[in-house]
C-alpha atoms as a PDB file:
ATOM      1  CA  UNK A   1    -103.398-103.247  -2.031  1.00  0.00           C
ATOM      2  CA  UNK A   2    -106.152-106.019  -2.067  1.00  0.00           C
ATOM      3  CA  UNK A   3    -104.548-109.706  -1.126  1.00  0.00           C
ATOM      4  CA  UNK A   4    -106.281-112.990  -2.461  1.00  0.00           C
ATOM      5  CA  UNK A   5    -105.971-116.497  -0.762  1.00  0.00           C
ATOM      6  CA  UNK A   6    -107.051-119.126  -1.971  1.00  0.00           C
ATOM      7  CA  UNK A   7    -108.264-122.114  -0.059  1.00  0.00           C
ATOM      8  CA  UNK A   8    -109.646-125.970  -0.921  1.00  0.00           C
ATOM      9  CA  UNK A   9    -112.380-126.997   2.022  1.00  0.00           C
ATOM     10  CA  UNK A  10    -113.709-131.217   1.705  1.00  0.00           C
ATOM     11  CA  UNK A  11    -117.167-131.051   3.204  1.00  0.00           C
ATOM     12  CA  UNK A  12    -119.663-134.038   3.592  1.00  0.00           C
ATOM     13  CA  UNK A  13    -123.339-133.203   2.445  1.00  0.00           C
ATOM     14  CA  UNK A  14    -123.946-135.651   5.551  1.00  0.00           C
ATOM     15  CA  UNK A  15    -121.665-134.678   7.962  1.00  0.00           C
ATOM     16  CA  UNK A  16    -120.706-131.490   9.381  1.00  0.00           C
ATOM     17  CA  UNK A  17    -116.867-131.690   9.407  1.00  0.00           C
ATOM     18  CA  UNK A  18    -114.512-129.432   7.154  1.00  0.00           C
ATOM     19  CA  UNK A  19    -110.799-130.597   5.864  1.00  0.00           C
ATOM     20  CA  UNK A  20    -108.477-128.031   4.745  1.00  0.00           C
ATOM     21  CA  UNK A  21    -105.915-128.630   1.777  1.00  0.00           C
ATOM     22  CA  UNK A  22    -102.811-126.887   0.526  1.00  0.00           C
ATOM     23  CA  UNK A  23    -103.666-123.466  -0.697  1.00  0.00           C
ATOM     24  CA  UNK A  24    -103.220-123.025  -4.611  1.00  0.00           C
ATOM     25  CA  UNK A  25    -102.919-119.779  -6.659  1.00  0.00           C
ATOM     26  CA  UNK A  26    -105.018-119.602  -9.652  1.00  0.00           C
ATOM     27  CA  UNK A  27    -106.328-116.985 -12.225  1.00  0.00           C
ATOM     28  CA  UNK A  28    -110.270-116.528 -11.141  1.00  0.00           C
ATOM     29  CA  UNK A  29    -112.688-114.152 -11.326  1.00  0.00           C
ATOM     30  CA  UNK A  30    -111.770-111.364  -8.792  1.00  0.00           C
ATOM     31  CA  UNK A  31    -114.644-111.042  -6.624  1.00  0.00           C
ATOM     32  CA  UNK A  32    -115.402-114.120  -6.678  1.00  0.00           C
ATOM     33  CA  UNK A  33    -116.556-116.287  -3.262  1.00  0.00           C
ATOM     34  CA  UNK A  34    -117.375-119.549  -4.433  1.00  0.00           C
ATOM     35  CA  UNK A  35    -115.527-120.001  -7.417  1.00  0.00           C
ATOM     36  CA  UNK A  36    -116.523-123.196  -8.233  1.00  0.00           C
ATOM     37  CA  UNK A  37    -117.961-126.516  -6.862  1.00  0.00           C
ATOM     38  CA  UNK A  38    -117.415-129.580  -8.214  1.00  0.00           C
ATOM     39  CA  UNK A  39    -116.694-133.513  -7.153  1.00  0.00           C
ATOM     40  CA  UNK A  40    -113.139-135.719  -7.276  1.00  0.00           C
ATOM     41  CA  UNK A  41    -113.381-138.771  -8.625  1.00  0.00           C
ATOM     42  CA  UNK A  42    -110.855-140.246  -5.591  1.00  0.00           C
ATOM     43  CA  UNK A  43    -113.228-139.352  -3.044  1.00  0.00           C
ATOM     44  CA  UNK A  44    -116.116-140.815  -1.534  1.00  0.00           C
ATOM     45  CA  UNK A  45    -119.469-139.683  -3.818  1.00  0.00           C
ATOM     46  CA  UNK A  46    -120.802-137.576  -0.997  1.00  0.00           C
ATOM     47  CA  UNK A  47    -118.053-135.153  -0.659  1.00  0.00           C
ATOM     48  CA  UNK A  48    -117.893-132.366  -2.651  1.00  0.00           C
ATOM     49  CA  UNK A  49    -114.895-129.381  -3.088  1.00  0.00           C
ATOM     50  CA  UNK A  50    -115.751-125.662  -2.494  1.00  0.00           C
ATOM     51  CA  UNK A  51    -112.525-123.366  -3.188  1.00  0.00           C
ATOM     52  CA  UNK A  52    -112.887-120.442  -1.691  1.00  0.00           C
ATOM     53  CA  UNK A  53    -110.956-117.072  -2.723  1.00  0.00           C
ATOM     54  CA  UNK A  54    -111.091-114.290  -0.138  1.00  0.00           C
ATOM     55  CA  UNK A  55    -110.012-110.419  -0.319  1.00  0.00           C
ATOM     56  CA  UNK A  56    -108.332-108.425   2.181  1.00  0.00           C
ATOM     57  CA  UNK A  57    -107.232-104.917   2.008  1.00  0.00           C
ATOM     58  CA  UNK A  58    -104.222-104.766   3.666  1.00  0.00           C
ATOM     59  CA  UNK A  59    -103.530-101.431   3.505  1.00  0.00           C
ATOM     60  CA  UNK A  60    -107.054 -99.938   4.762  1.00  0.00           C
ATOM     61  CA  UNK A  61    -106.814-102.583   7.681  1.00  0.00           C
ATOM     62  CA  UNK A  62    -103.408-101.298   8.367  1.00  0.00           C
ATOM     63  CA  UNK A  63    -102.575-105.397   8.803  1.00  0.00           C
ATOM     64  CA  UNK A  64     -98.742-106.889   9.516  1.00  0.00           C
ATOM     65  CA  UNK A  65     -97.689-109.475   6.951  1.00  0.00           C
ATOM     66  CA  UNK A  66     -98.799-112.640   9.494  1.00  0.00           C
ATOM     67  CA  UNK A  67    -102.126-110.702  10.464  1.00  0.00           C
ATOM     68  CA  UNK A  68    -102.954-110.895   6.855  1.00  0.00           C
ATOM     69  CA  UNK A  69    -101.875-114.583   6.773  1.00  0.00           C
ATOM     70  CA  UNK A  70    -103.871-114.907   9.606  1.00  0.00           C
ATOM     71  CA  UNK A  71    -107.408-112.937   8.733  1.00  0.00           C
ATOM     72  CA  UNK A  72    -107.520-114.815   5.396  1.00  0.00           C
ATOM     73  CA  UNK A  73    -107.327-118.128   6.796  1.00  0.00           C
ATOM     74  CA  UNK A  74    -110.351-117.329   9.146  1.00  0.00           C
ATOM     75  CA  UNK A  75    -112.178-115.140   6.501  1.00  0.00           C
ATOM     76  CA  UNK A  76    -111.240-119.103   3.753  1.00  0.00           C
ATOM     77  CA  UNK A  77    -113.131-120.834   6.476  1.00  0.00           C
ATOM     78  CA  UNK A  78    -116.596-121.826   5.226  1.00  0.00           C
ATOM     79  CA  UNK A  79    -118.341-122.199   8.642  1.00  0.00           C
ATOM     80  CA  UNK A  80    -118.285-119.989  11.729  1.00  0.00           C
ATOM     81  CA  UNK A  81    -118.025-123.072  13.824  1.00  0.00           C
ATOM     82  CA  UNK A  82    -114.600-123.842  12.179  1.00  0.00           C
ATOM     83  CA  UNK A  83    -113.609-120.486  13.142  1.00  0.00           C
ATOM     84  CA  UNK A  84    -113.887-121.037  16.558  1.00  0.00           C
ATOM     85  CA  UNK A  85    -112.189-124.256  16.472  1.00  0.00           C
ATOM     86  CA  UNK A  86    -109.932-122.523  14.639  1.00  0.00           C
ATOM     87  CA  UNK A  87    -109.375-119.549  17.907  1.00  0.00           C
ATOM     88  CA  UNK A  88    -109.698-122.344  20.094  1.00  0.00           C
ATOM     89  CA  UNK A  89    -106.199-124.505  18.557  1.00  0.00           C
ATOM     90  CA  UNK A  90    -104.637-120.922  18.800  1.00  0.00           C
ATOM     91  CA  UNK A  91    -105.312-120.373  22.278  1.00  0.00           C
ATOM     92  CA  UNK A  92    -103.685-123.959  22.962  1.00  0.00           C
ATOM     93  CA  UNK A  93    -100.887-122.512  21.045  1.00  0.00           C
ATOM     94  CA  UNK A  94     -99.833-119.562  23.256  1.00  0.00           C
ATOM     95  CA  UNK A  95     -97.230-120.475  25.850  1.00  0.00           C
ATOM     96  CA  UNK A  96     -98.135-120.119  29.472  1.00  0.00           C
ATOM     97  CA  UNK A  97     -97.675-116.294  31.154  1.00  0.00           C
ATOM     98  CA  UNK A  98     -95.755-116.777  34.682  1.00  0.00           C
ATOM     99  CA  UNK A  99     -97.347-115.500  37.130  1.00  0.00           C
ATOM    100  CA  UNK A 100     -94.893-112.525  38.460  1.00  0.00           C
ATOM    101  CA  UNK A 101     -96.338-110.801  35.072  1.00  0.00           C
ATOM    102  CA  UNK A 102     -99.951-111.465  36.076  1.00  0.00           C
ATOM    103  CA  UNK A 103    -100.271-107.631  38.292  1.00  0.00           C
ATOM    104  CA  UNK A 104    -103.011-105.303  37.814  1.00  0.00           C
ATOM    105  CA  UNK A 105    -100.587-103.258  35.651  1.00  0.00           C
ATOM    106  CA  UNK A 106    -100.625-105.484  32.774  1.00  0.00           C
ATOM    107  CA  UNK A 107    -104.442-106.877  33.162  1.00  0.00           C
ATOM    108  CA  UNK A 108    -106.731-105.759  30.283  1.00  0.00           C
ATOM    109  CA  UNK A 109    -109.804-103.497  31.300  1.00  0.00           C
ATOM    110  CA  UNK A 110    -112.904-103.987  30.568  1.00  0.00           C
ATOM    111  CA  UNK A 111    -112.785-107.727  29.754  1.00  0.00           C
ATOM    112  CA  UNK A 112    -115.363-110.164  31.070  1.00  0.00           C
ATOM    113  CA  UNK A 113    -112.653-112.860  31.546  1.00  0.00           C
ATOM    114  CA  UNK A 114    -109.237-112.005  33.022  1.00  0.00           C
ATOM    115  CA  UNK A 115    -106.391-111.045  30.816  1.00  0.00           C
ATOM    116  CA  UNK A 116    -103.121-110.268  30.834  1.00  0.00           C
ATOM    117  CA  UNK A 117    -100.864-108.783  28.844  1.00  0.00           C
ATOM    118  CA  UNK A 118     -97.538-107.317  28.867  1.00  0.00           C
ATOM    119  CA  UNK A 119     -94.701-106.240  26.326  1.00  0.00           C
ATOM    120  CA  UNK A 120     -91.032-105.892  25.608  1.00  0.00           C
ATOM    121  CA  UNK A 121     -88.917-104.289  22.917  1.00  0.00           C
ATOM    122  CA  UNK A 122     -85.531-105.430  20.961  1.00  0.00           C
ATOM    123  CA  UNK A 123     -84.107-103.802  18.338  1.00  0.00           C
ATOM    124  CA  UNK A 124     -87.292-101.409  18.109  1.00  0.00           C
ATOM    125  CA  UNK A 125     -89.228-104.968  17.427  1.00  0.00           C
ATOM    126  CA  UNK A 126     -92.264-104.866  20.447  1.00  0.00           C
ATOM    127  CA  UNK A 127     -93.015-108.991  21.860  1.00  0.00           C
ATOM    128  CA  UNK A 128     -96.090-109.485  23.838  1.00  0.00           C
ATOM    129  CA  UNK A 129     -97.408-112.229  25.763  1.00  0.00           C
ATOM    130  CA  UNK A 130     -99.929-112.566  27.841  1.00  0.00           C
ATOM    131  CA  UNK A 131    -103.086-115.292  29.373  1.00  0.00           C
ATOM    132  CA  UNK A 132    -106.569-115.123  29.980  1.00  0.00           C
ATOM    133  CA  UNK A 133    -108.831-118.192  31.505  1.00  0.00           C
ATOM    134  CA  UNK A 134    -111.152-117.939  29.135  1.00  0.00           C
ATOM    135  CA  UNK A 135    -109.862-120.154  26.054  1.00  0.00           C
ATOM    136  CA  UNK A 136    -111.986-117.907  23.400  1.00  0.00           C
ATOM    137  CA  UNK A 137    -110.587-114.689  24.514  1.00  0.00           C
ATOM    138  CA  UNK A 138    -107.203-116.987  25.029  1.00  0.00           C
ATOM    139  CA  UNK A 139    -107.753-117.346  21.160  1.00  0.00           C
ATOM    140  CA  UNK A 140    -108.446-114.175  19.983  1.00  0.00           C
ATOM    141  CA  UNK A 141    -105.636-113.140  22.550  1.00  0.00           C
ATOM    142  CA  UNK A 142    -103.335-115.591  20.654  1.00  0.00           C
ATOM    143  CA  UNK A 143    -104.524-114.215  17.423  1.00  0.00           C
ATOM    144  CA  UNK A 144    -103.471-110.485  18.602  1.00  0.00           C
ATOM    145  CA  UNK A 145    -100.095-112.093  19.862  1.00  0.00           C
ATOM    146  CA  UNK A 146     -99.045-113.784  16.744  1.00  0.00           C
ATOM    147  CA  UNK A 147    -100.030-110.948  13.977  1.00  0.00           C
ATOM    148  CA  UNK A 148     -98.150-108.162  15.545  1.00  0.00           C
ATOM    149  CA  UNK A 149     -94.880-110.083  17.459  1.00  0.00           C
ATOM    150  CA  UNK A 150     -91.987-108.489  15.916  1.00  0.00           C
ATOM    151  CA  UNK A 151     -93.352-105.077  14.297  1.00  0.00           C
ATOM    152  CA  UNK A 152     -92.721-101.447  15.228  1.00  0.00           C
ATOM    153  CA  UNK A 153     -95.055 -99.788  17.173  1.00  0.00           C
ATOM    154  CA  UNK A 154     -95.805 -97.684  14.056  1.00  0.00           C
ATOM    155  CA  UNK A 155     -97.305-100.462  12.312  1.00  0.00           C
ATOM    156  CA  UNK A 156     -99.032-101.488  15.603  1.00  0.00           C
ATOM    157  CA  UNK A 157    -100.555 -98.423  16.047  1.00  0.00           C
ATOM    158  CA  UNK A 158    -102.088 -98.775  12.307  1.00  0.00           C
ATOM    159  CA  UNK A 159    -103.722-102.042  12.514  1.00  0.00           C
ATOM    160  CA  UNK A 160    -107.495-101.124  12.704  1.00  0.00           C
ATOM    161  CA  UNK A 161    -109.904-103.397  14.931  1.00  0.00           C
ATOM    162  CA  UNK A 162    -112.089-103.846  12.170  1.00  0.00           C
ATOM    163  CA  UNK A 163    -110.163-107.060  10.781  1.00  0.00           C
ATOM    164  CA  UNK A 164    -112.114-109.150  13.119  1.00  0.00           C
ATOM    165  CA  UNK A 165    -115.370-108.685  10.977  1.00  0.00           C
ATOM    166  CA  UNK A 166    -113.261-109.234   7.792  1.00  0.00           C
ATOM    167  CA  UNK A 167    -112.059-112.524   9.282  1.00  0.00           C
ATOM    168  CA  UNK A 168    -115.577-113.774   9.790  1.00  0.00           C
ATOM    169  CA  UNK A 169    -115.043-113.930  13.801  1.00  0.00           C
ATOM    170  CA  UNK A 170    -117.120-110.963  14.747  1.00  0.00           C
ATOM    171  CA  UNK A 171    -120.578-113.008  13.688  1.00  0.00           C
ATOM    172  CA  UNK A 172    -119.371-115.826  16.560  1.00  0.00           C
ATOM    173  CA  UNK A 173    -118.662-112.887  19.150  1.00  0.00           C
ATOM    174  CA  UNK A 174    -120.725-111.783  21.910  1.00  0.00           C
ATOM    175  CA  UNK A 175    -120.962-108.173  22.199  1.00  0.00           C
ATOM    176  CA  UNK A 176    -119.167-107.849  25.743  1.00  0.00           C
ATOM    177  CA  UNK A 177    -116.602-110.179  24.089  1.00  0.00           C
ATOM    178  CA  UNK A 178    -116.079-108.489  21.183  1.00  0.00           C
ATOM    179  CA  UNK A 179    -115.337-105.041  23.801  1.00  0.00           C
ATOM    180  CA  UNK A 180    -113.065-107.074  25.159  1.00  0.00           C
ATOM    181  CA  UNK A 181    -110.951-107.712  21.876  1.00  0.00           C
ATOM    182  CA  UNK A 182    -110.814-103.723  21.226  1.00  0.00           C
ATOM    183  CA  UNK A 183    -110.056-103.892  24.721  1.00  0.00           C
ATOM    184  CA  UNK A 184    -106.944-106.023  24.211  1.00  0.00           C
ATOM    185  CA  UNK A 185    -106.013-104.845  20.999  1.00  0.00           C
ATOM    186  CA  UNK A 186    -105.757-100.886  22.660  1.00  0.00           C
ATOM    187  CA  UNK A 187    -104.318-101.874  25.241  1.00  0.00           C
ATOM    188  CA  UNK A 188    -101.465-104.077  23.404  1.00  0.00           C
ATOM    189  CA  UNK A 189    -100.872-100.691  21.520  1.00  0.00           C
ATOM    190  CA  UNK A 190    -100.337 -98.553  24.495  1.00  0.00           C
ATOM    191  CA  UNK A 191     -97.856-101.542  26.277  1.00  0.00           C
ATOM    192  CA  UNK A 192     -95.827-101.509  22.941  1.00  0.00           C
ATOM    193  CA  UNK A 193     -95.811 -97.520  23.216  1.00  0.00           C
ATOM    194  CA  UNK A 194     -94.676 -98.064  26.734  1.00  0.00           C
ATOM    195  CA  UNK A 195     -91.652-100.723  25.969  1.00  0.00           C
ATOM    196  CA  UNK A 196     -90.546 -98.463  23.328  1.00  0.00           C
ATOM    197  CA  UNK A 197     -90.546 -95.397  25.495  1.00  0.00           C
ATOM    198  CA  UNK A 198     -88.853 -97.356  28.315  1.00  0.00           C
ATOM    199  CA  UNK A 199     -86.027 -98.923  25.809  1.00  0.00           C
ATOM    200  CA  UNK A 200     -85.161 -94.974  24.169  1.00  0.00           C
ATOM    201  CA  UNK A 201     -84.911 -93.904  28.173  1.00  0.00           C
ATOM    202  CA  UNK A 202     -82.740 -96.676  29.094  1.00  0.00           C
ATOM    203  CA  UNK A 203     -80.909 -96.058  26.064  1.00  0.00           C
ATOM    204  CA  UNK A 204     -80.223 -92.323  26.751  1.00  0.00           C
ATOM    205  CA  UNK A 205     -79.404 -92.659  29.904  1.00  0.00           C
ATOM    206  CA  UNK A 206     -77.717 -95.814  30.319  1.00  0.00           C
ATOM    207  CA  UNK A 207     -74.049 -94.314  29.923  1.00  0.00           C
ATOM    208  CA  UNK A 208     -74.411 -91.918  33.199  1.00  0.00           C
ATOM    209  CA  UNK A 209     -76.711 -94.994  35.378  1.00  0.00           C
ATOM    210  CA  UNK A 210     -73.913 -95.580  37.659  1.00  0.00           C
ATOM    211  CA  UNK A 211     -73.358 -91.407  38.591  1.00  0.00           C
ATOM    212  CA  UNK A 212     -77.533 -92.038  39.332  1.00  0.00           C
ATOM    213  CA  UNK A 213     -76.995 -94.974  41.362  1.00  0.00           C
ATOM    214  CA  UNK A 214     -74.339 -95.853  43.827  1.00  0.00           C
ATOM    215  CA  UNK A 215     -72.734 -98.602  43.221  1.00  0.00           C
ATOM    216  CA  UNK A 216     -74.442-102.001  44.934  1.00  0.00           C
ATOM    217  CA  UNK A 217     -72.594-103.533  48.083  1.00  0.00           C
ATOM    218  CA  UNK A 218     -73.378-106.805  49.819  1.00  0.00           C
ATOM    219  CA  UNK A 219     -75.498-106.307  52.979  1.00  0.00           C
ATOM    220  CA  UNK A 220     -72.901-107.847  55.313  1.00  0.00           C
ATOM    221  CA  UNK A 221     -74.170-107.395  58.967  1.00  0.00           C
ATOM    222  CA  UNK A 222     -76.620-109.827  60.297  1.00  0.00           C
ATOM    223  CA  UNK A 223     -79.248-106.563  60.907  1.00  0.00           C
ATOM    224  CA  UNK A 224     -78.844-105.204  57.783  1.00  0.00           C
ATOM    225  CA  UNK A 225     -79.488-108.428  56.088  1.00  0.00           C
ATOM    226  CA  UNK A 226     -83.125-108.701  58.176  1.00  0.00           C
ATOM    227  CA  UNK A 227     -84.052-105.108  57.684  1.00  0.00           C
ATOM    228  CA  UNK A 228     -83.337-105.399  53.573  1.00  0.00           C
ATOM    229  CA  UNK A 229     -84.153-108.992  52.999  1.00  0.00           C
ATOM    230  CA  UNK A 230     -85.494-108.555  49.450  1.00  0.00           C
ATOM    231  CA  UNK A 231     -82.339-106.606  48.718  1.00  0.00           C
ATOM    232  CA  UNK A 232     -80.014-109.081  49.991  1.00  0.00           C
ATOM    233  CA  UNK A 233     -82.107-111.665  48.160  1.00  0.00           C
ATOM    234  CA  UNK A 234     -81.589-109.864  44.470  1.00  0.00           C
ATOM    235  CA  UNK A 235     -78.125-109.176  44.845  1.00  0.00           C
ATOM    236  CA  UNK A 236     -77.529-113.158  46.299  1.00  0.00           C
ATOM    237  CA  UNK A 237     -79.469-114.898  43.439  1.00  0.00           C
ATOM    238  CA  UNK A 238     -78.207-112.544  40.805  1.00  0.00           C
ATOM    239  CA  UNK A 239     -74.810-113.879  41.958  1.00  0.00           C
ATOM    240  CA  UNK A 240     -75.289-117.011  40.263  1.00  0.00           C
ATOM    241  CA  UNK A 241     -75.279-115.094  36.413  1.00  0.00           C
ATOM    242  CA  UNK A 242     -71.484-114.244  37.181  1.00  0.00           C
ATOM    243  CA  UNK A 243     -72.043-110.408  36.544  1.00  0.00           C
ATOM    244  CA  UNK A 244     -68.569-108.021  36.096  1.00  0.00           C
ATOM    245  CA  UNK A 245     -70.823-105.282  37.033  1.00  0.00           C
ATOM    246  CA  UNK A 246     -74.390-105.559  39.262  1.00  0.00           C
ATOM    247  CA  UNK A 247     -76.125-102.181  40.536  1.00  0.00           C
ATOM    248  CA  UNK A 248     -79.598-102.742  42.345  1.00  0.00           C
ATOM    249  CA  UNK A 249     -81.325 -99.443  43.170  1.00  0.00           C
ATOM    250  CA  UNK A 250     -84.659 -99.638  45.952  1.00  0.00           C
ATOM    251  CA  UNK A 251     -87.316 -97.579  44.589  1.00  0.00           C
ATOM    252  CA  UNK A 252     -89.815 -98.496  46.634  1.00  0.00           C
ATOM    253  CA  UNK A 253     -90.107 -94.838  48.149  1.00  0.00           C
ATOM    254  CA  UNK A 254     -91.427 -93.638  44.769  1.00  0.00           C
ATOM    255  CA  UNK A 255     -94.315 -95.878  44.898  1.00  0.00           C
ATOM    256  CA  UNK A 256     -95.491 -95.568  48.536  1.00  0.00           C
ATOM    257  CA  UNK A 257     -98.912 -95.634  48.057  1.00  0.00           C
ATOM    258  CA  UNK A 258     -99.597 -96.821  45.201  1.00  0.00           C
ATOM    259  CA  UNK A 259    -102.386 -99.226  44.483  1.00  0.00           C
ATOM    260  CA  UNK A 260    -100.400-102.123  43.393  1.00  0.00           C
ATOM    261  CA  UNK A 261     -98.351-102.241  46.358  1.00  0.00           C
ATOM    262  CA  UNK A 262    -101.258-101.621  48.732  1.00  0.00           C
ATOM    263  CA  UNK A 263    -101.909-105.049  51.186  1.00  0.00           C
ATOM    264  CA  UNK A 264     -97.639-106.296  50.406  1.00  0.00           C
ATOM    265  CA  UNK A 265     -96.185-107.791  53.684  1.00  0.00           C
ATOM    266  CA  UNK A 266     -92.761-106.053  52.342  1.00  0.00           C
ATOM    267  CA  UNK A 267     -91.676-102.317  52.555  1.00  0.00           C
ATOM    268  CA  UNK A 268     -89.236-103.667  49.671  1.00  0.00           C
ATOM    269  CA  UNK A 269     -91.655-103.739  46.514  1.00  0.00           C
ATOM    270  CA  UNK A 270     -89.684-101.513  43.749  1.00  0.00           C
ATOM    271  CA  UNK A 271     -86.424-101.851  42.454  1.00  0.00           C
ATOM    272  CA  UNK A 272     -84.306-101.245  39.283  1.00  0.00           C
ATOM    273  CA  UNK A 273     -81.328-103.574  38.588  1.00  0.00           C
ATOM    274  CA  UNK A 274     -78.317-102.777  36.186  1.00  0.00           C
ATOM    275  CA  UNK A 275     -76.891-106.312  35.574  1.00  0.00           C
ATOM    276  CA  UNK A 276     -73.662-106.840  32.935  1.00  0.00           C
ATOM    277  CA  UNK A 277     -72.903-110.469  32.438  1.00  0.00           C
ATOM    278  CA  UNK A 278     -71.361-112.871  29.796  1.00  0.00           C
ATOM    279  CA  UNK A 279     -74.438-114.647  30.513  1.00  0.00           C
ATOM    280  CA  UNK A 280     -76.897-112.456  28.013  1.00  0.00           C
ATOM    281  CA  UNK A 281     -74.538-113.192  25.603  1.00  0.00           C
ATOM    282  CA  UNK A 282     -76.747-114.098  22.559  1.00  0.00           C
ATOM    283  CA  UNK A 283     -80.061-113.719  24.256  1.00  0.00           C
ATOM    284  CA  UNK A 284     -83.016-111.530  23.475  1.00  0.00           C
ATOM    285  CA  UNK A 285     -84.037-108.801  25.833  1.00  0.00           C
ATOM    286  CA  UNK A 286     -86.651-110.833  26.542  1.00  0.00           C
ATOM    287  CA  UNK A 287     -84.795-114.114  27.268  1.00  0.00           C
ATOM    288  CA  UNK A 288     -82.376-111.825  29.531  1.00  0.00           C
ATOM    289  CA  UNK A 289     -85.304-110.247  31.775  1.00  0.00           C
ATOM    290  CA  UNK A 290     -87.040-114.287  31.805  1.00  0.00           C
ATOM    291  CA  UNK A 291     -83.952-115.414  33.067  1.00  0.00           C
ATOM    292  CA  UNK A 292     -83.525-112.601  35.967  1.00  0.00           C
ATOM    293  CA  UNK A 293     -87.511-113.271  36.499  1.00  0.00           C
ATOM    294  CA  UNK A 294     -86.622-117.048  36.787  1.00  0.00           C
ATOM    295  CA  UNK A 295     -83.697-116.818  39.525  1.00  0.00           C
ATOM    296  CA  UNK A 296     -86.010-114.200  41.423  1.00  0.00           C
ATOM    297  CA  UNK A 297     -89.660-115.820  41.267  1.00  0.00           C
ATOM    298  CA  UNK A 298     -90.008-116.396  44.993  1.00  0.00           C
ATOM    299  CA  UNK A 299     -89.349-113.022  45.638  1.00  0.00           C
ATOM    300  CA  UNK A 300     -91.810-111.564  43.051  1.00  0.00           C
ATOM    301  CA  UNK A 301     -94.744-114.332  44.704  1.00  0.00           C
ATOM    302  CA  UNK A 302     -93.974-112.686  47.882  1.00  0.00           C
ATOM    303  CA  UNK A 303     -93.940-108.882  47.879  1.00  0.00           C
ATOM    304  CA  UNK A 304     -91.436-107.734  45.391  1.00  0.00           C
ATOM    305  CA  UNK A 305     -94.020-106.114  42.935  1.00  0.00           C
ATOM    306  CA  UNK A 306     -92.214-104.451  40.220  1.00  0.00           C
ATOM    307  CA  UNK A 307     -88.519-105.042  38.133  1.00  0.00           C
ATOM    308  CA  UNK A 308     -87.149-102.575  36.335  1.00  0.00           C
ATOM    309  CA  UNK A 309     -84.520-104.800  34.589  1.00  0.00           C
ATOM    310  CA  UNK A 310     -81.227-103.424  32.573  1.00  0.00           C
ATOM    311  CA  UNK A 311     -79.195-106.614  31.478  1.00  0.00           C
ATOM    312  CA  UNK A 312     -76.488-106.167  29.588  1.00  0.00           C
ATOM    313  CA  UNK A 313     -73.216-107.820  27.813  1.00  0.00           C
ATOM    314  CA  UNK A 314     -70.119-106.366  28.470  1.00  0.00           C
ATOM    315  CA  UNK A 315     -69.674-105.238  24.669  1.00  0.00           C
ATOM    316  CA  UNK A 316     -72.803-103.524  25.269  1.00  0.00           C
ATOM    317  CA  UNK A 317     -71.985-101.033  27.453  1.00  0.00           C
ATOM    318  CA  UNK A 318     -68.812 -98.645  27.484  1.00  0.00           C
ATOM    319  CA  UNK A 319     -66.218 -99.525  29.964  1.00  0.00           C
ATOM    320  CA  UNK A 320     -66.207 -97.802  33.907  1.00  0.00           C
END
């Protein structure tokens, strides 16, 4: 399946400035690039009109819906130097990553800036974000964020790197940039592999979790308190969500050793919490696991390292 777009770009034979207008659908000659040329009588007489139709085969580029929409906008653009302005206005577009998701786990190899990236899953629909401080990679980044938010990992998967040259950006990339966007675009396949994965385990074994994992008491005693301080912290702030049912597992044992962990002033850097509130009511799994990451930032700036986050409604999960 071949898509057209079809695009009016204002240019000045003196100036070096492009101005988009509302795309219109016409009948034209199919391969066509520069359809026609011609002046308006209501603008000035050195402006002239260039509409500009562009192909894109969806299907061989294995492209979501808004990746299309996206790749023939950039591909419409008459000048490479629009389409980095263009990158650039996306990378102003993508909403900050906080900085408990900025670990070595979710950093993108191979990049010559640093990025980040991490995903979740609802409703078997994978959600990235991510950040890199570099605003061109921020914009091809953003690009990569918006074209595949909401699809299945099976349309993920398909989306082939080669769009980039269809859309026109490859010409304006360096080639150690342009590793880094396979880079990010294989690893933003494997993380939406991942949050699948994660979401059909928590799914199959959420009904026995509480035989796995003894049910969470308060750290009462003044020692216990100062030998588990990250523990008492989760289950304290957590208090504040109101949950019927709260289960916080240390699994820090598992992950002795491990690289992330290596140089963290806490023993406590691992844990898994089970949380059931009225709270999550009407939230997104990722609005539920922003607002657990929100009540426990100081604790993930300070040594708590990974989350493993189950948050639940109580018409969500079958009564004890």
């Amino acid at each position: 399946m071949t898509g057209h777009l079809d695009c009016l770009w204002i240019s000045s034979y003196v100036g070096t400035n492009f101005y988009k207008s509302t795309p219109k659908r016409q009948e034209r000659t199919p391969n066509c690039c520069f359809r026609y040329k011609k002046r308006l009588h209501h603008l000035p007489n050195n402006t002239c009109v260039l509409h500009i139709r562009c192909q894109v085969d969806e299907k061989k580029l294995g492209l979501t819906p808004e990746l299309t929409r996206l790749v023939k906008s950039f591909a419409a653009a008459p000048d490479p130097k629009l389409r980095v302005q263009q990158l650039l206005y996306l990378a102003q577009t993508l909403e900050p990553l906080p900085f408990q998701y900025k670990t070595n786990e979710n950093k993108v190899p191979g990049c010559l800036s640093t990025v980040h990236v991490v995903g979740d899953c609802d409703n078997n629909k994978v959600f990235f974000r991510g950040d890199s401080d570099a605003q061109l990679t921020k914009g091809l980044l953003a690009l990569l964020i918006k074209g595949l938010n909401g699809c299945t990992v099976e349309e993920i998967e398909r989306v082939s790197p080669e769009f980039v040259a269809v859309a026109g950006l490859s010409v304006s990339l360096t080639p150690g940039r342009n590793n880094g966007f396979l880079n990010m675009l294989q690893t933003m396949k494997k993380k939406a592999r991942e949050a699948v994965s994660k979401v059909r385990v928590i799914s199959k074994d959420e009904r026995n979790y509480s035989d796995k994992v003894a049910k969470t008491q308060p750290v009462s005693s003044t020692d216990e308190r100062a030998s588990r301080p990250v523990y008492s912290a989760i289950f304290d702030k957590l208090q504040k969500l109101n949950p019927s049912r709260l289960e916080i597992h240390d699994d820090s044992l598992q992950h002795a050793g491990h690289i992330g962990a290596k140089g963290l002033r806490s023993s406590e850097t691992h844990f898994s919490v089970f949380i059931v509130s009225d709270v999550f009511d009407g939230l997104s799994l990722v609005k539920r696991h922003q607002l657990v990451y929100s009540l426990l930032g100081q604790e993930l700036k300070e040594g708590l390292h990974a989350l493993r986050i189950q948050a639940k409604t109580p018409s969500e999960v079958a009564p004890e």
